[in-house]
PDB file of N, CA and C in Angstrom:
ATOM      1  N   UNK A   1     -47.116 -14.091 -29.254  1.00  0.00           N
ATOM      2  CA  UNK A   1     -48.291 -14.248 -28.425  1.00  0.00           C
ATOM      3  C   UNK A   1     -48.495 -15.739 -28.147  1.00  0.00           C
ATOM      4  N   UNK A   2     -48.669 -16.335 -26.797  1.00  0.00           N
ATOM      5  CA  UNK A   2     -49.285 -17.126 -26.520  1.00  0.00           C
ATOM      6  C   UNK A   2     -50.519 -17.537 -26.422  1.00  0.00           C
ATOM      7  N   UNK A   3     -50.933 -18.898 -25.797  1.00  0.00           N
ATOM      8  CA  UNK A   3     -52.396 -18.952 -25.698  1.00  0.00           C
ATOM      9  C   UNK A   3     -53.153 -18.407 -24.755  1.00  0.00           C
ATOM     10  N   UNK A   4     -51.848 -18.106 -23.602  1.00  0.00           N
ATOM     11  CA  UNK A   4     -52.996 -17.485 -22.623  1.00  0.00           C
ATOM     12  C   UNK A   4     -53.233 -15.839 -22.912  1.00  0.00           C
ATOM     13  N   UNK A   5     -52.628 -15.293 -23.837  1.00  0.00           N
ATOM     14  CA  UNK A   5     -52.818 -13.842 -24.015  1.00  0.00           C
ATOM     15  C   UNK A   5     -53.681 -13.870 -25.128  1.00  0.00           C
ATOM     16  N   UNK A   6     -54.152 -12.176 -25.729  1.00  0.00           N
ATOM     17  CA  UNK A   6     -54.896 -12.484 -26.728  1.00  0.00           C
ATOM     18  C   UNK A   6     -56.493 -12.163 -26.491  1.00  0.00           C
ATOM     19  N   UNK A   7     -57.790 -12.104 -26.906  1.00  0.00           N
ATOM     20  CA  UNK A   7     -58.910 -11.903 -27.121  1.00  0.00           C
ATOM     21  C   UNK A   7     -59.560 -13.061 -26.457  1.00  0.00           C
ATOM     22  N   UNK A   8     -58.767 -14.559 -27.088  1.00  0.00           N
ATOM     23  CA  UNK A   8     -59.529 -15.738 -26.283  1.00  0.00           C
ATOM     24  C   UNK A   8     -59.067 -16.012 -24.901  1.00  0.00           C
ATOM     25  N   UNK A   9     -58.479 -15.861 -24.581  1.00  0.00           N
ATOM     26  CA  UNK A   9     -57.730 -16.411 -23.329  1.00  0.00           C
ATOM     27  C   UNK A   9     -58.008 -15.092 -22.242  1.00  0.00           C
ATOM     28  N   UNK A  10     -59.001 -15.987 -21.323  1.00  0.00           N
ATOM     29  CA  UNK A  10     -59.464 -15.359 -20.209  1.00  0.00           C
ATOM     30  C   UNK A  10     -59.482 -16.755 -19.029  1.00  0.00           C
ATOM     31  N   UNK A  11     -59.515 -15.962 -17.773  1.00  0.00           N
ATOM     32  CA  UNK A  11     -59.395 -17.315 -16.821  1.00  0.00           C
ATOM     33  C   UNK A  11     -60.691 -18.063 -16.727  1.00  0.00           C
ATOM     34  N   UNK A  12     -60.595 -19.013 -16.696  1.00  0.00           N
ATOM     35  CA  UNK A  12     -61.913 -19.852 -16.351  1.00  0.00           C
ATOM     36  C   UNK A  12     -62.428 -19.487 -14.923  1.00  0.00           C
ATOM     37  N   UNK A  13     -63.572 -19.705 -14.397  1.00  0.00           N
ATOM     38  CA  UNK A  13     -64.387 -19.733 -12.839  1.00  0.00           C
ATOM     39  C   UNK A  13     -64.366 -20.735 -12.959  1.00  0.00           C
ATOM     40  N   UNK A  14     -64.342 -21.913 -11.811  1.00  0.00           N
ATOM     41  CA  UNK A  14     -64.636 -23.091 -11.542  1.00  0.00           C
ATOM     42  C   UNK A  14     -64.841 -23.145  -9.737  1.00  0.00           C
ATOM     43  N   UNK A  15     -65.964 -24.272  -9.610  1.00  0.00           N
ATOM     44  CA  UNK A  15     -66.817 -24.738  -8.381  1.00  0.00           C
ATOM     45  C   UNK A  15     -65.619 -25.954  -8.095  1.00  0.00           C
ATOM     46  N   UNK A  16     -64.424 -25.642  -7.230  1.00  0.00           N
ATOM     47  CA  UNK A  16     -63.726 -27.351  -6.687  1.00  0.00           C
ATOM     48  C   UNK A  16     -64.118 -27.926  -6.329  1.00  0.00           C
ATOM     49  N   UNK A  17     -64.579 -28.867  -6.332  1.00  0.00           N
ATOM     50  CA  UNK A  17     -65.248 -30.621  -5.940  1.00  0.00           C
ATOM     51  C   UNK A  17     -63.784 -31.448  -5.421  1.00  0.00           C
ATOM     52  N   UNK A  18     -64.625 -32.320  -4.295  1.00  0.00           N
ATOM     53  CA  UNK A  18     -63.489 -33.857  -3.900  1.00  0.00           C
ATOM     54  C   UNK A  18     -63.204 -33.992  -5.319  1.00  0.00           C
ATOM     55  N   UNK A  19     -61.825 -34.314  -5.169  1.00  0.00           N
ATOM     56  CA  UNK A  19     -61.690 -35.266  -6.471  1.00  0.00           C
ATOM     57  C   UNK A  19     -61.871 -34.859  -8.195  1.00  0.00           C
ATOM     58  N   UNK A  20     -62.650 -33.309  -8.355  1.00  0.00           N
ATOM     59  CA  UNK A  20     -63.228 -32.815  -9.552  1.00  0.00           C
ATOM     60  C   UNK A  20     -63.386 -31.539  -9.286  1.00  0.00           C
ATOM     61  N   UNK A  21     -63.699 -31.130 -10.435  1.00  0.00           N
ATOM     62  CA  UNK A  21     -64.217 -29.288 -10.866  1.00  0.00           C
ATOM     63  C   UNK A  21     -65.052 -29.030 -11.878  1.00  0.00           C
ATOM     64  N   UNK A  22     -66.148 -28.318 -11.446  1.00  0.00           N
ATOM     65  CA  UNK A  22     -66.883 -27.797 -12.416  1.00  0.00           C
ATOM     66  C   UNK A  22     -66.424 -26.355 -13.089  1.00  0.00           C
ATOM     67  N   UNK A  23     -66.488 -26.295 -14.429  1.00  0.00           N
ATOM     68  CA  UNK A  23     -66.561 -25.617 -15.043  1.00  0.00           C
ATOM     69  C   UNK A  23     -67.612 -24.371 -14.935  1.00  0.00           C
ATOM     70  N   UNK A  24     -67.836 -23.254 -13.938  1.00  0.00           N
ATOM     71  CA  UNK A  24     -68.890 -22.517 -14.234  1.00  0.00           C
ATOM     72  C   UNK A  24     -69.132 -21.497 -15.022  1.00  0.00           C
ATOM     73  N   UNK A  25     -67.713 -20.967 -15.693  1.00  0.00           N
ATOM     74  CA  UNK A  25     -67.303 -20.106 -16.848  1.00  0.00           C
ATOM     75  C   UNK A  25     -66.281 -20.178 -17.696  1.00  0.00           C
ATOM     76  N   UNK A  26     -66.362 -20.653 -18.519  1.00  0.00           N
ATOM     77  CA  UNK A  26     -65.218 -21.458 -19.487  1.00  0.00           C
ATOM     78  C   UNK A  26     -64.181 -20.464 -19.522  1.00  0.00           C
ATOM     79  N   UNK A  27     -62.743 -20.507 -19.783  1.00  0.00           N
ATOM     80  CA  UNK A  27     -61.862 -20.224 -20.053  1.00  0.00           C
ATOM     81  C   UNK A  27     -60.314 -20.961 -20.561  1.00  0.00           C
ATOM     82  N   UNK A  28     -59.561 -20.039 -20.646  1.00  0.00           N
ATOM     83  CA  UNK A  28     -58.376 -21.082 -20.681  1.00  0.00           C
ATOM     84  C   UNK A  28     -57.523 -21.713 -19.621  1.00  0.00           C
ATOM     85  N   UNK A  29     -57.748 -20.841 -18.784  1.00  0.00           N
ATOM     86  CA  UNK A  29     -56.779 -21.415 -17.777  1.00  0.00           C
ATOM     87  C   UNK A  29     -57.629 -20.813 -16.043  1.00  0.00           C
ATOM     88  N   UNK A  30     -56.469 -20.896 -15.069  1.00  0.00           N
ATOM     89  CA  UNK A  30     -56.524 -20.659 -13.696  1.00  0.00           C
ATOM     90  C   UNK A  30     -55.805 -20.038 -13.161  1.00  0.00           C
ATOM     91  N   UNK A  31     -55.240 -19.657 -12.184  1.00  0.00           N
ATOM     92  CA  UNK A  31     -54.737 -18.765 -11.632  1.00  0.00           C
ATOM     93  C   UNK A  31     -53.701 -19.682 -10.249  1.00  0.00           C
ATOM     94  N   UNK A  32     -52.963 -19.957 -10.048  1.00  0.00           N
ATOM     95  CA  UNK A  32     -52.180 -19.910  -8.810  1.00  0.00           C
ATOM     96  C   UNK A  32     -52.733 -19.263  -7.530  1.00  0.00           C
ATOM     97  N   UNK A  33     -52.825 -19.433  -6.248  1.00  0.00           N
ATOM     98  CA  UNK A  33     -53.217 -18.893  -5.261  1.00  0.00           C
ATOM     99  C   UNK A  33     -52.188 -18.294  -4.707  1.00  0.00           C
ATOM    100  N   UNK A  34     -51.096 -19.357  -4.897  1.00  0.00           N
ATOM    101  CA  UNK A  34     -49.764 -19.553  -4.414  1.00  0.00           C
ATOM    102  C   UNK A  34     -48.543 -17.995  -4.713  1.00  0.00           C
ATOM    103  N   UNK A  35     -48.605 -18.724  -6.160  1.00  0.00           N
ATOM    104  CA  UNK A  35     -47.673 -18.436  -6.796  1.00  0.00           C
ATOM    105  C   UNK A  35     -47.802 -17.026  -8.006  1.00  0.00           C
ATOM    106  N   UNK A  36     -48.944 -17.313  -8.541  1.00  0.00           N
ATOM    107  CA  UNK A  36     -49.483 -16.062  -9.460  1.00  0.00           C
ATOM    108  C   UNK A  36     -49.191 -17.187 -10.978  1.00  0.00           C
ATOM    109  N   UNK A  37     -49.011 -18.145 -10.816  1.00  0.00           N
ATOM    110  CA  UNK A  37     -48.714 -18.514 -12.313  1.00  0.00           C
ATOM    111  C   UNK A  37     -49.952 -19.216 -12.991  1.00  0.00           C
ATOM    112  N   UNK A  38     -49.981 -18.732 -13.965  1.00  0.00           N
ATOM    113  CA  UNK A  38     -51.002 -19.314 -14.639  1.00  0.00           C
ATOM    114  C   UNK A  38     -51.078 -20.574 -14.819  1.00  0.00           C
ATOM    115  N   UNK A  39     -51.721 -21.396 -14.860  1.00  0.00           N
ATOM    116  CA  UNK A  39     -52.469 -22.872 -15.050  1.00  0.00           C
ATOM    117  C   UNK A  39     -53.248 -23.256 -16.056  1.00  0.00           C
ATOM    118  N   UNK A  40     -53.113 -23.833 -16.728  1.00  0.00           N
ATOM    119  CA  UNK A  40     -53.682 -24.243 -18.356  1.00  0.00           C
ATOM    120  C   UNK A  40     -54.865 -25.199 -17.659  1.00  0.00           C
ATOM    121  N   UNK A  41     -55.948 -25.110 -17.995  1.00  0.00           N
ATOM    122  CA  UNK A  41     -57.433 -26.010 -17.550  1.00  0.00           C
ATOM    123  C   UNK A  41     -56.884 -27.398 -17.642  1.00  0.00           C
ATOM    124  N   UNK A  42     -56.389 -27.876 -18.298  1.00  0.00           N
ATOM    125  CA  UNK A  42     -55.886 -29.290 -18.819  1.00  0.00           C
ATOM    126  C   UNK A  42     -54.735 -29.834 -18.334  1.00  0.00           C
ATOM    127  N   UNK A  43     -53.877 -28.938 -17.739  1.00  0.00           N
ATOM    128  CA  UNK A  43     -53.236 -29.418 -16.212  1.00  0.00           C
ATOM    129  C   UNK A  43     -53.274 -29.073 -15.082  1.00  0.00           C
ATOM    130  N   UNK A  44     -54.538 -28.668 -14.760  1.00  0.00           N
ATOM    131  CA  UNK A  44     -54.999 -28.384 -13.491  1.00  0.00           C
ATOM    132  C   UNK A  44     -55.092 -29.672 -12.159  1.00  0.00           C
ATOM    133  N   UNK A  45     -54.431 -30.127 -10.840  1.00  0.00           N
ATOM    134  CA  UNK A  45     -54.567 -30.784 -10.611  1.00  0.00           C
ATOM    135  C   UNK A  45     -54.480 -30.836  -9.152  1.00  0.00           C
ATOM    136  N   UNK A  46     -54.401 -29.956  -8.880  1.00  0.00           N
ATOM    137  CA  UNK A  46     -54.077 -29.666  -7.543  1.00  0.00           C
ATOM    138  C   UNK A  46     -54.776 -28.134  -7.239  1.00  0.00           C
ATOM    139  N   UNK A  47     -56.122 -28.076  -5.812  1.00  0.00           N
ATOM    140  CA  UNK A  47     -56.924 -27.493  -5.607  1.00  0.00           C
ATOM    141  C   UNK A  47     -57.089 -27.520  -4.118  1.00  0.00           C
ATOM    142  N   UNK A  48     -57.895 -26.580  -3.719  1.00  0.00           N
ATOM    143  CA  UNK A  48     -58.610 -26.923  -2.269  1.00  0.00           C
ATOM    144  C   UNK A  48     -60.173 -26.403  -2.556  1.00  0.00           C
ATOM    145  N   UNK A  49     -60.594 -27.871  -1.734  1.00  0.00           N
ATOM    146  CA  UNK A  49     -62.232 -27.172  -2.020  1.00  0.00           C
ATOM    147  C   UNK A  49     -62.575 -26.513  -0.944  1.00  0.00           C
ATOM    148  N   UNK A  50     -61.978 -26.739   0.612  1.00  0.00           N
ATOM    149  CA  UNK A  50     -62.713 -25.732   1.539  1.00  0.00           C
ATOM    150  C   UNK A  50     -62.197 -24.168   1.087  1.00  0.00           C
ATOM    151  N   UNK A  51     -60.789 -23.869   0.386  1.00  0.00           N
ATOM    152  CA  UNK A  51     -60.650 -22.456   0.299  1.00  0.00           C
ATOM    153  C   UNK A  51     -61.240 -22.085  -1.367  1.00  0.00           C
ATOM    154  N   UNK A  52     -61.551 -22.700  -2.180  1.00  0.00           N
ATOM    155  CA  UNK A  52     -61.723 -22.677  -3.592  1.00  0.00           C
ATOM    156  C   UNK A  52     -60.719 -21.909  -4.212  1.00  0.00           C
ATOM    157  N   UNK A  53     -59.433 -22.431  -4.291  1.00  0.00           N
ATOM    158  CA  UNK A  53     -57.854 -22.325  -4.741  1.00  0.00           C
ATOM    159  C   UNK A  53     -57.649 -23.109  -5.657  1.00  0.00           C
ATOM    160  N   UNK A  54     -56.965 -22.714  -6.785  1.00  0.00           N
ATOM    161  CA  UNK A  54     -56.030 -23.664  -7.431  1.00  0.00           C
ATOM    162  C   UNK A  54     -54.671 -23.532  -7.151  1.00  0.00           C
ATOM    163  N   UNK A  55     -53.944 -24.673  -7.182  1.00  0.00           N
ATOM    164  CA  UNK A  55     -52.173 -24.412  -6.691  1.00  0.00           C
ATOM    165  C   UNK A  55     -51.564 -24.947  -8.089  1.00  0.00           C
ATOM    166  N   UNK A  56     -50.275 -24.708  -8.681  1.00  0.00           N
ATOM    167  CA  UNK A  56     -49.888 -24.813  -9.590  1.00  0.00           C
ATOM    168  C   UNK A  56     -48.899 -26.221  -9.662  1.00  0.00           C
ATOM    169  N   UNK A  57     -48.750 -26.528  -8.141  1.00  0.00           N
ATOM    170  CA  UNK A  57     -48.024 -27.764  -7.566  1.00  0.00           C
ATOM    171  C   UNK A  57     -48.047 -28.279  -6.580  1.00  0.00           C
ATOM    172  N   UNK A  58     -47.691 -29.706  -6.496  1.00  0.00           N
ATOM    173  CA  UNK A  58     -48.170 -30.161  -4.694  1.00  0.00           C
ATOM    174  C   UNK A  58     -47.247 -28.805  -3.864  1.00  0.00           C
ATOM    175  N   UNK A  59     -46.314 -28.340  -4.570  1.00  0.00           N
ATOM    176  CA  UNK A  59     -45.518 -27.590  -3.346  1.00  0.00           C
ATOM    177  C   UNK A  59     -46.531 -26.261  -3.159  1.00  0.00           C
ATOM    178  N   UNK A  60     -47.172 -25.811  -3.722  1.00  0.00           N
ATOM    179  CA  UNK A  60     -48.200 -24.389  -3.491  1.00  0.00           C
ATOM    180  C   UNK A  60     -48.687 -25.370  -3.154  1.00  0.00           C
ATOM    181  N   UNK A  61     -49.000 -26.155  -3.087  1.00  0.00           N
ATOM    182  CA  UNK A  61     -50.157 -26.775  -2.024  1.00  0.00           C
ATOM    183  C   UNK A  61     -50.092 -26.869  -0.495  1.00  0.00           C
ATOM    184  N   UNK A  62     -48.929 -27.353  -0.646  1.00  0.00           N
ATOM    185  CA  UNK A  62     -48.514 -27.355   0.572  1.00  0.00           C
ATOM    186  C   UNK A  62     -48.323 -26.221   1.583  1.00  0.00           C
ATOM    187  N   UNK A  63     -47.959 -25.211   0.899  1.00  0.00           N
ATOM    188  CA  UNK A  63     -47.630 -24.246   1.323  1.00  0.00           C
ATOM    189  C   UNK A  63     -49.175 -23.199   1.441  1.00  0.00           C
ATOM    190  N   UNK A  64     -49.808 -23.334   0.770  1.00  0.00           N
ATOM    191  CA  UNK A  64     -50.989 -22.900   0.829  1.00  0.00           C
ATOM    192  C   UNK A  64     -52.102 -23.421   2.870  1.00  0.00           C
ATOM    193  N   UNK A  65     -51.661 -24.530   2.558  1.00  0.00           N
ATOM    194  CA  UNK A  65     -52.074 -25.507   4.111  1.00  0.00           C
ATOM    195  C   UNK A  65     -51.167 -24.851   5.187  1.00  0.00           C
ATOM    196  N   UNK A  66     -49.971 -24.599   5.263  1.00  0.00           N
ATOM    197  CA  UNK A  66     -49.268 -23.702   6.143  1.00  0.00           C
ATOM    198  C   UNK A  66     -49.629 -22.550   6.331  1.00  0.00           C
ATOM    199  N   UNK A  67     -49.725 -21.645   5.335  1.00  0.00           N
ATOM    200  CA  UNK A  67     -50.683 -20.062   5.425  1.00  0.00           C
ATOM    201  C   UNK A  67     -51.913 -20.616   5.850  1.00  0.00           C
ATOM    202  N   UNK A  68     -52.626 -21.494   5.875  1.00  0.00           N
ATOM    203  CA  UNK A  68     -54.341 -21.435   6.416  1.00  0.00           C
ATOM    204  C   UNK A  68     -53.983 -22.677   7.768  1.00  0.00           C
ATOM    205  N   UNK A  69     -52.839 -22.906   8.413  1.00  0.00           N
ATOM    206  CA  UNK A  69     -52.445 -23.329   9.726  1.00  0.00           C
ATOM    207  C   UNK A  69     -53.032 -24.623   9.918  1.00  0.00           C
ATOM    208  N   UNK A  70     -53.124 -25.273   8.370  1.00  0.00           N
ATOM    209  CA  UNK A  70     -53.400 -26.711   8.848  1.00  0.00           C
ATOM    210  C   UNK A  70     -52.381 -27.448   8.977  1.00  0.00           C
ATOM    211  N   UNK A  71     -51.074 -27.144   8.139  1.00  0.00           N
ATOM    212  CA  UNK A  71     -49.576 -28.323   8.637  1.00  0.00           C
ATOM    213  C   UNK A  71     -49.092 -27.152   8.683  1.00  0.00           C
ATOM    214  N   UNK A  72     -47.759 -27.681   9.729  1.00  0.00           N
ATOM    215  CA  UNK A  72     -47.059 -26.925  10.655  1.00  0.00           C
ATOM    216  C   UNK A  72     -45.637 -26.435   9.192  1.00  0.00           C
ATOM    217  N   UNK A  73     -45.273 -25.292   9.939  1.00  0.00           N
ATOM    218  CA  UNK A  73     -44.302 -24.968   8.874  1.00  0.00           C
ATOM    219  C   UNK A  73     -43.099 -25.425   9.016  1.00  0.00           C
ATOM    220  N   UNK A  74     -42.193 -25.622   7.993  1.00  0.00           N
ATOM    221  CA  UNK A  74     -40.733 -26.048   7.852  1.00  0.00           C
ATOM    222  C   UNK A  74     -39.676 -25.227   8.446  1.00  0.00           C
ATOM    223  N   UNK A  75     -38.990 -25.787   9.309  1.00  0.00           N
ATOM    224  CA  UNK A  75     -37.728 -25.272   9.956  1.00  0.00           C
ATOM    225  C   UNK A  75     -36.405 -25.619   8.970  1.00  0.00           C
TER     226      UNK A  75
END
């Protein structure tokens, strides 16, 4: 068993802020928008606040901005 499985380990809610995140229901981790992979609170670092997403890497990030048609996609 890991930390994210188990009795304690539930996902956190969080409010994305520029630059920050509030905590509005503690947990251990986050969720991928992207990807489905889990995200440990403590390397969380990459977000969008207009969609309230977490991405697991600049590349789900990126790719996240292509599905919502703000940068153009890769040929």
């Amino acid at each position: 068993m890991n930390r994210f499985e188990g009795p304690g380990a539930r996902p956190a809610k969080i409010r994305y802020l520029d630059g920050d995140f509030q905590i509005l229901m503690p947990g251990s981790h986050v969720v991928c928008a992207v990807t489905g992979e889990i995200i440990p609170i403590e390397e969380l670092k990459y977000w969008s606040v207009a969609r309230q997403e977490a991405y697991v890497d600049v590349q789900a990030s990126v790719t996240a901005d292509q599905r919502a048609g703000i940068l153009p996609t890769q040929r």
